[in-house]
N, C-alpha and C. Protein backbone atom coordinates (compact mmCIF):
# COMPACT_ATOMS: atom_id res chain seq x y z
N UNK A 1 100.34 94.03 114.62
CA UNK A 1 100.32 94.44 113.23
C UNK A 1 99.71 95.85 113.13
N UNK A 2 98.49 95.81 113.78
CA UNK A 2 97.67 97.20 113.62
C UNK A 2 98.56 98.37 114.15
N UNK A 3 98.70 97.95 115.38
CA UNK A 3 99.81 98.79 116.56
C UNK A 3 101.68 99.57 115.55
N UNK A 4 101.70 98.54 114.67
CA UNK A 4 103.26 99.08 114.08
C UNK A 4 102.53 100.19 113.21
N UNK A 5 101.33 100.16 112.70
CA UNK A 5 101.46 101.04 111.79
C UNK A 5 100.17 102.26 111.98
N UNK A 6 100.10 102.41 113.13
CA UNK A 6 99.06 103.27 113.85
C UNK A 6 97.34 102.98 113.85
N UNK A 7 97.38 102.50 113.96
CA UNK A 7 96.03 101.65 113.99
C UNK A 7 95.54 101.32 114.80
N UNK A 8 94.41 102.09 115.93
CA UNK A 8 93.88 101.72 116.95
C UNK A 8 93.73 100.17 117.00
N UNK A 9 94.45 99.50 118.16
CA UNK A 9 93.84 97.79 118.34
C UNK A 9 92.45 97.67 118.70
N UNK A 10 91.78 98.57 119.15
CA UNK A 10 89.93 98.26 119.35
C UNK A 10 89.53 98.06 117.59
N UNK A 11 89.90 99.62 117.22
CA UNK A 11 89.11 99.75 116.02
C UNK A 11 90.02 98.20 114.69
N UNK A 12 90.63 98.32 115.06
CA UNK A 12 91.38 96.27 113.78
C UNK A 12 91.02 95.44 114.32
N UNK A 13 90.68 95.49 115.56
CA UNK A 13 89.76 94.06 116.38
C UNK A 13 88.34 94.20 115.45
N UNK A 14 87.92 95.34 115.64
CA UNK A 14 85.98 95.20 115.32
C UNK A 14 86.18 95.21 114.01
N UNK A 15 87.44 95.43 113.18
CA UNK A 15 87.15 95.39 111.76
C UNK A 15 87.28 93.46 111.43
N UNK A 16 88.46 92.79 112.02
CA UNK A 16 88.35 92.03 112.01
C UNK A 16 86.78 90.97 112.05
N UNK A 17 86.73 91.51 113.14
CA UNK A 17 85.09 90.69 114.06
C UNK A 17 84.28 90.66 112.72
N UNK A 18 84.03 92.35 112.05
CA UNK A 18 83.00 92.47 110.78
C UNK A 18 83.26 91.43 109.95
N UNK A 19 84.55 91.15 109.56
CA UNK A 19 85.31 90.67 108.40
C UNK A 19 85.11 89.11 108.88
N UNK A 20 84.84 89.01 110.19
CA UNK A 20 84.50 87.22 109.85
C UNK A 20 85.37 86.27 110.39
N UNK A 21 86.54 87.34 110.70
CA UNK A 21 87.81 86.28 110.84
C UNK A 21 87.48 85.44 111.62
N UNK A 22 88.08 84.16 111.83
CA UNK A 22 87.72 83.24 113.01
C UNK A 22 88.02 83.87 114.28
N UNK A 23 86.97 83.70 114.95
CA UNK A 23 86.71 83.66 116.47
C UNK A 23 88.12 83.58 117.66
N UNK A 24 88.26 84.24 118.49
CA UNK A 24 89.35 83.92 119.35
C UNK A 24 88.61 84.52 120.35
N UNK A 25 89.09 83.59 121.86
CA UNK A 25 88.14 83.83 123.43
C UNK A 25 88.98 85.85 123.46
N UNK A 26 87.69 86.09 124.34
CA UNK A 26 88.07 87.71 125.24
C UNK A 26 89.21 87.93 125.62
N UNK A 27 90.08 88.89 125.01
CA UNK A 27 91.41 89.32 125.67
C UNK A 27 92.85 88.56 125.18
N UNK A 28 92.76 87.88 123.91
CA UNK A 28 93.52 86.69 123.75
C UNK A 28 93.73 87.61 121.96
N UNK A 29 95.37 87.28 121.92
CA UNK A 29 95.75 88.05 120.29
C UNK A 29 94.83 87.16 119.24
N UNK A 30 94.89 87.69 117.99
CA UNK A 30 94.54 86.88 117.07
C UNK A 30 96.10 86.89 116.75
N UNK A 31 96.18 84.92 116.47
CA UNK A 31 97.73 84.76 115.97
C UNK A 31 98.04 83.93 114.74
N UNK A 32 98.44 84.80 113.66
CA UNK A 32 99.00 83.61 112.58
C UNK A 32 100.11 84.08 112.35
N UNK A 33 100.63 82.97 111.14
CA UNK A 33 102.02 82.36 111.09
C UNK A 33 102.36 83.79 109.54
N UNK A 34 103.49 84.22 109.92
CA UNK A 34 103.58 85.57 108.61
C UNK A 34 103.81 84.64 107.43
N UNK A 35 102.68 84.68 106.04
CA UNK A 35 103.15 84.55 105.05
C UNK A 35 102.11 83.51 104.94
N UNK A 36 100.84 83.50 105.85
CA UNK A 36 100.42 82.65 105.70
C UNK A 36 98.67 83.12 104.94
N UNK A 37 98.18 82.52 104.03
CA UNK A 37 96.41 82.94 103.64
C UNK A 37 95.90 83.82 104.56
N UNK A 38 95.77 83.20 106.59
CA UNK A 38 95.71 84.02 107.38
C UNK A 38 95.97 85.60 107.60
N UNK A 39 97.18 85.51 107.69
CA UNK A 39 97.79 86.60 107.25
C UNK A 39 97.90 87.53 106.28
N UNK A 40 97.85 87.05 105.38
CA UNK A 40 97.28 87.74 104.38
C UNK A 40 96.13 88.60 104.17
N UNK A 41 95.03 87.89 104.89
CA UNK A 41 93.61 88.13 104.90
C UNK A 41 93.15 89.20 106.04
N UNK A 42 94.67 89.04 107.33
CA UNK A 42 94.42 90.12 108.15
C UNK A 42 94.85 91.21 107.47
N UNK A 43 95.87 91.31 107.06
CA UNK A 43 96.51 92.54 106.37
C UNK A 43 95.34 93.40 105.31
N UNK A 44 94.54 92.15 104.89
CA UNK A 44 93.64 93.29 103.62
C UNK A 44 92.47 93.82 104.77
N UNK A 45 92.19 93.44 105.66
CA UNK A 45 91.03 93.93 106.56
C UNK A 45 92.10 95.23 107.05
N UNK A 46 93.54 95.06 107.52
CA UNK A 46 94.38 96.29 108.19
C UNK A 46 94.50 97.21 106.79
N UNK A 47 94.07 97.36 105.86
CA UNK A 47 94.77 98.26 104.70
C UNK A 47 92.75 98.83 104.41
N UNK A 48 92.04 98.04 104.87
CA UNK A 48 90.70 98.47 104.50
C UNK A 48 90.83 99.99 105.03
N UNK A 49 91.32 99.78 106.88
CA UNK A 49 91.43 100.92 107.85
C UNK A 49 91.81 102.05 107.28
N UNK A 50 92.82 102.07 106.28
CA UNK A 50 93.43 102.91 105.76
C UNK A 50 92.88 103.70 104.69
N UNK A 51 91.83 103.38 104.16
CA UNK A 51 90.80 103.65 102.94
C UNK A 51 89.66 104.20 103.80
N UNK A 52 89.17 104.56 104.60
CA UNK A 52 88.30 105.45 105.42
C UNK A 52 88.95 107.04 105.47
């Protein structure tokens, strides 16, 4: 997600991490289903990036 729209994957990982999202082990995607609360909730943490 971060990656299509230029968005360092370190820096949408640690925004994530801030943001709380649930936990996933070292080195492993965070994965939800498109269209889902999940999803949703990543997208407003990926649009935060964009407001810096």
């Amino acid at each position: 997600m971060a990656l299509e729209v230029g968005i360092d994957l370190a820096v949408f990982q640690t925004a994530l991490r801030r943001a709380k999202f649930p936990p996933r082990k070292v080195k492993q995607d965070w994965e939800v289903k498109i269209g889902s609360d999940d999803y949703s909730a990543m997208r407003s943490v990926l649009v935060t990036l964009f407001r810096r």
